[in-house]
N, C-alpha and C. Protein backbone atom coordinates (compact mmCIF):
# COMPACT_ATOMS: atom_id res chain seq x y z
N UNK A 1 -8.81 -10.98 -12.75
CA UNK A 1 -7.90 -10.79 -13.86
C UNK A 1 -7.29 -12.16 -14.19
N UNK A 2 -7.38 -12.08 -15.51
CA UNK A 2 -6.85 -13.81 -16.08
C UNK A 2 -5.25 -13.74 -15.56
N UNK A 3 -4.60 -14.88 -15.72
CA UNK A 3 -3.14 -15.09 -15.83
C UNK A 3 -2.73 -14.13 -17.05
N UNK A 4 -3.32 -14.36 -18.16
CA UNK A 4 -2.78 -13.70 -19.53
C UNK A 4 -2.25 -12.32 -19.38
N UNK A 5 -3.65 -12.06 -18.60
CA UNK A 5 -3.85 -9.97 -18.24
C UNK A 5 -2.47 -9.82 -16.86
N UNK A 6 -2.46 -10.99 -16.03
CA UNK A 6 -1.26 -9.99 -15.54
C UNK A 6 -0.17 -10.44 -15.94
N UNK A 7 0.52 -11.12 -16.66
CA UNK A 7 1.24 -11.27 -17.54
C UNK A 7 1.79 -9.86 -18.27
N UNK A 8 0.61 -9.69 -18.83
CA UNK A 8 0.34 -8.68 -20.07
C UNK A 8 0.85 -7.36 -18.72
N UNK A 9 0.39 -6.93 -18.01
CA UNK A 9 0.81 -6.01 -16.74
C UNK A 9 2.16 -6.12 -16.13
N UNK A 10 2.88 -7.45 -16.26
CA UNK A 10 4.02 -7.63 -15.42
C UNK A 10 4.80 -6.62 -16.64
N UNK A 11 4.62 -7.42 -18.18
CA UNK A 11 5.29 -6.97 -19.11
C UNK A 11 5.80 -5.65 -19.24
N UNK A 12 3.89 -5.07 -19.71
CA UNK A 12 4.34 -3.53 -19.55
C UNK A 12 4.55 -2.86 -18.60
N UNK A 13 5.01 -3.21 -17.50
CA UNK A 13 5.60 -2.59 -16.43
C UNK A 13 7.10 -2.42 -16.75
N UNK A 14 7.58 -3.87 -16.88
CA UNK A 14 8.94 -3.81 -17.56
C UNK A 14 8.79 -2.93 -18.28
N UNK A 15 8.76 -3.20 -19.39
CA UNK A 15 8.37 -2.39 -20.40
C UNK A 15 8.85 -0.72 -20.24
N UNK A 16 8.44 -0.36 -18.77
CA UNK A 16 7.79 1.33 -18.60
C UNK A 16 9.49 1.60 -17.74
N UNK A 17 9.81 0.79 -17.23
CA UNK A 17 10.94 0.44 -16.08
C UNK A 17 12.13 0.45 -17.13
N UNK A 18 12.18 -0.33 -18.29
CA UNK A 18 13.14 -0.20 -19.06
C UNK A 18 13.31 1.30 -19.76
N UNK A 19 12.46 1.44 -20.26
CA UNK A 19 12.14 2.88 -21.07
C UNK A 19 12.76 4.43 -20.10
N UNK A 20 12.26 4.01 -18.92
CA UNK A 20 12.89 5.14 -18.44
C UNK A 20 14.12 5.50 -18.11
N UNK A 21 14.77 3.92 -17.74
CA UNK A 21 16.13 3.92 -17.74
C UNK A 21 16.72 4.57 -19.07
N UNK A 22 16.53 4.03 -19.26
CA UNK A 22 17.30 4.32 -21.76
C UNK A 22 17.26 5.98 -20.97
N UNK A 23 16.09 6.59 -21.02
CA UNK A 23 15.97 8.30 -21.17
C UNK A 23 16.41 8.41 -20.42
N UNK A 24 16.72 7.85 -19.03
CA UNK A 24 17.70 8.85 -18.41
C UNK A 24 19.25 8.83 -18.43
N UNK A 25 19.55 7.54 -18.97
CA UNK A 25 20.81 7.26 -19.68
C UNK A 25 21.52 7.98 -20.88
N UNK A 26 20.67 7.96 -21.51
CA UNK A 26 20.57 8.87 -22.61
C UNK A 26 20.65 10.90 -22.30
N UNK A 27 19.75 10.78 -21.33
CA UNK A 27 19.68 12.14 -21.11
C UNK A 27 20.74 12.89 -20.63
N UNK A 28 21.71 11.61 -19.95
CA UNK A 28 22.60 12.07 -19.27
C UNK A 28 23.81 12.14 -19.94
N UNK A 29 23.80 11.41 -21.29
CA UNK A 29 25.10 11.55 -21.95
C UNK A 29 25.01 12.15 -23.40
N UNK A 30 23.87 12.75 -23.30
CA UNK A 30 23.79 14.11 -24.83
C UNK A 30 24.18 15.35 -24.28
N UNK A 31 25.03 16.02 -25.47
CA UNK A 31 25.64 17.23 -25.26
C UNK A 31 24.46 17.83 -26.10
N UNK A 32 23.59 18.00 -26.53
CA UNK A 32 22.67 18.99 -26.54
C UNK A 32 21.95 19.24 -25.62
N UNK A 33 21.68 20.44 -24.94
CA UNK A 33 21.19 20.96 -23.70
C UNK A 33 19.47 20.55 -23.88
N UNK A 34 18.84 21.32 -24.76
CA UNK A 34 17.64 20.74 -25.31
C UNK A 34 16.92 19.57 -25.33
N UNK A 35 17.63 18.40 -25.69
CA UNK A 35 17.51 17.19 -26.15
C UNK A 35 17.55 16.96 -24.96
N UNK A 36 18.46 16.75 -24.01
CA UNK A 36 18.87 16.14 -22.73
C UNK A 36 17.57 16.66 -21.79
N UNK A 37 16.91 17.56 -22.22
CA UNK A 37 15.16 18.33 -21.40
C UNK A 37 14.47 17.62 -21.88
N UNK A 38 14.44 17.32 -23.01
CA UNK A 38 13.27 16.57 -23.95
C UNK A 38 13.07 15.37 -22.92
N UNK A 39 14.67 14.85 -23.16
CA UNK A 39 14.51 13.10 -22.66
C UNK A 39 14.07 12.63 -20.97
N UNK A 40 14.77 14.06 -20.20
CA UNK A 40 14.26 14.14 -19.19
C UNK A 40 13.13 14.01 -19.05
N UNK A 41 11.61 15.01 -19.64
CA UNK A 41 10.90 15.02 -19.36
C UNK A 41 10.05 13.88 -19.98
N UNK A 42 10.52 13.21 -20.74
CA UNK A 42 9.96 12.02 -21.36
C UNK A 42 9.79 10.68 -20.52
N UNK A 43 11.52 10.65 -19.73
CA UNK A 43 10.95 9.79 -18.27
C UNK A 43 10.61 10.13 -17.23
N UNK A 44 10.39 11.54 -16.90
CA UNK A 44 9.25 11.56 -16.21
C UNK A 44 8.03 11.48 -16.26
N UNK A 45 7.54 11.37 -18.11
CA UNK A 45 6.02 11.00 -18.24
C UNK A 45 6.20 9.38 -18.26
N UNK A 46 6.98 8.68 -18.61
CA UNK A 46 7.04 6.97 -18.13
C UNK A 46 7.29 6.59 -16.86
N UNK A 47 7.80 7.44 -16.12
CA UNK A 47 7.40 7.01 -14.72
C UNK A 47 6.27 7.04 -14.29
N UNK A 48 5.51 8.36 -14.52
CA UNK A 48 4.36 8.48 -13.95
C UNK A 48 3.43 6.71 -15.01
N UNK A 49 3.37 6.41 -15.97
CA UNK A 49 3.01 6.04 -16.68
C UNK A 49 3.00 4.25 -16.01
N UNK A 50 4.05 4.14 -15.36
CA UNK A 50 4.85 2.90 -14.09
C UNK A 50 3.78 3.01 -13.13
N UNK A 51 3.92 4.33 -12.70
CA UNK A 51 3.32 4.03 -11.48
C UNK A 51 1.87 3.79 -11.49
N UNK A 52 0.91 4.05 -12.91
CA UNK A 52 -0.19 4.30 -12.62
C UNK A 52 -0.85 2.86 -12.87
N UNK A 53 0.61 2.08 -13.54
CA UNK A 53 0.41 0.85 -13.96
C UNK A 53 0.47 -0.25 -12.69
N UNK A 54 1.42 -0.02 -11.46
CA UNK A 54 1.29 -0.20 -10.55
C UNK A 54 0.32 -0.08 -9.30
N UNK A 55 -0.33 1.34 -9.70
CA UNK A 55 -1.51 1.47 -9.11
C UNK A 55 -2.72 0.17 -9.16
N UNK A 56 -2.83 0.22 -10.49
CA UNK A 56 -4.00 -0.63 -10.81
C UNK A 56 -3.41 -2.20 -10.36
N UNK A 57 -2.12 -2.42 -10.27
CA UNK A 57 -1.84 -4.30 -9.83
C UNK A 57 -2.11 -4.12 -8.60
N UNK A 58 -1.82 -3.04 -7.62
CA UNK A 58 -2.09 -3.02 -6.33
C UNK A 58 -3.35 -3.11 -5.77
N UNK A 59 -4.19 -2.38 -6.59
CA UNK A 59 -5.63 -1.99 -6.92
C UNK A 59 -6.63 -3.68 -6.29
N UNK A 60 -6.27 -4.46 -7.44
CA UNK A 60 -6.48 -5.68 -7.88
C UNK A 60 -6.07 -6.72 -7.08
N UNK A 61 -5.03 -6.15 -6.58
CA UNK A 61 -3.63 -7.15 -5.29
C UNK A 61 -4.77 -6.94 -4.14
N UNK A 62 -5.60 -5.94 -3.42
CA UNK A 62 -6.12 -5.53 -2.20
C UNK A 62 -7.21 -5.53 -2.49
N UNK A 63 -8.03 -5.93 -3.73
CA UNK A 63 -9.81 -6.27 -3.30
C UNK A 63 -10.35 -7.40 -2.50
């Protein structure tokens, strides 16, 4: 993997790390009951989304 590409990987990791924070920040301070499920379950699909991104640096880290 070039420098560019894990670059490009460090990023969107951030990227996935920031995002989930916001939703659960967010999730936690809407008074709609609904909305506050939505956002929940939204960072739990960007976590998983982290980790799978992590998978693959680790992946790459141990060949």
């Amino acid at each position: 993997m070039t420098q560019k590409e894990l670059l490009y990987m460090e990023d969107a990791i951030g990227h996935e790390q920031n995002l989930v924070s916001l939703l659960e920040d967010f999730s936690n301070n809407v008074q709609d009951k609904n909305l506050a499920s939505f956002l929940k379950k939204l960072s739990k699909k960007h976590m998983g989304m982290e980790k799978k991104l992590m998978d693959v640096m680790e992946g790459i880290i141990n060949e």
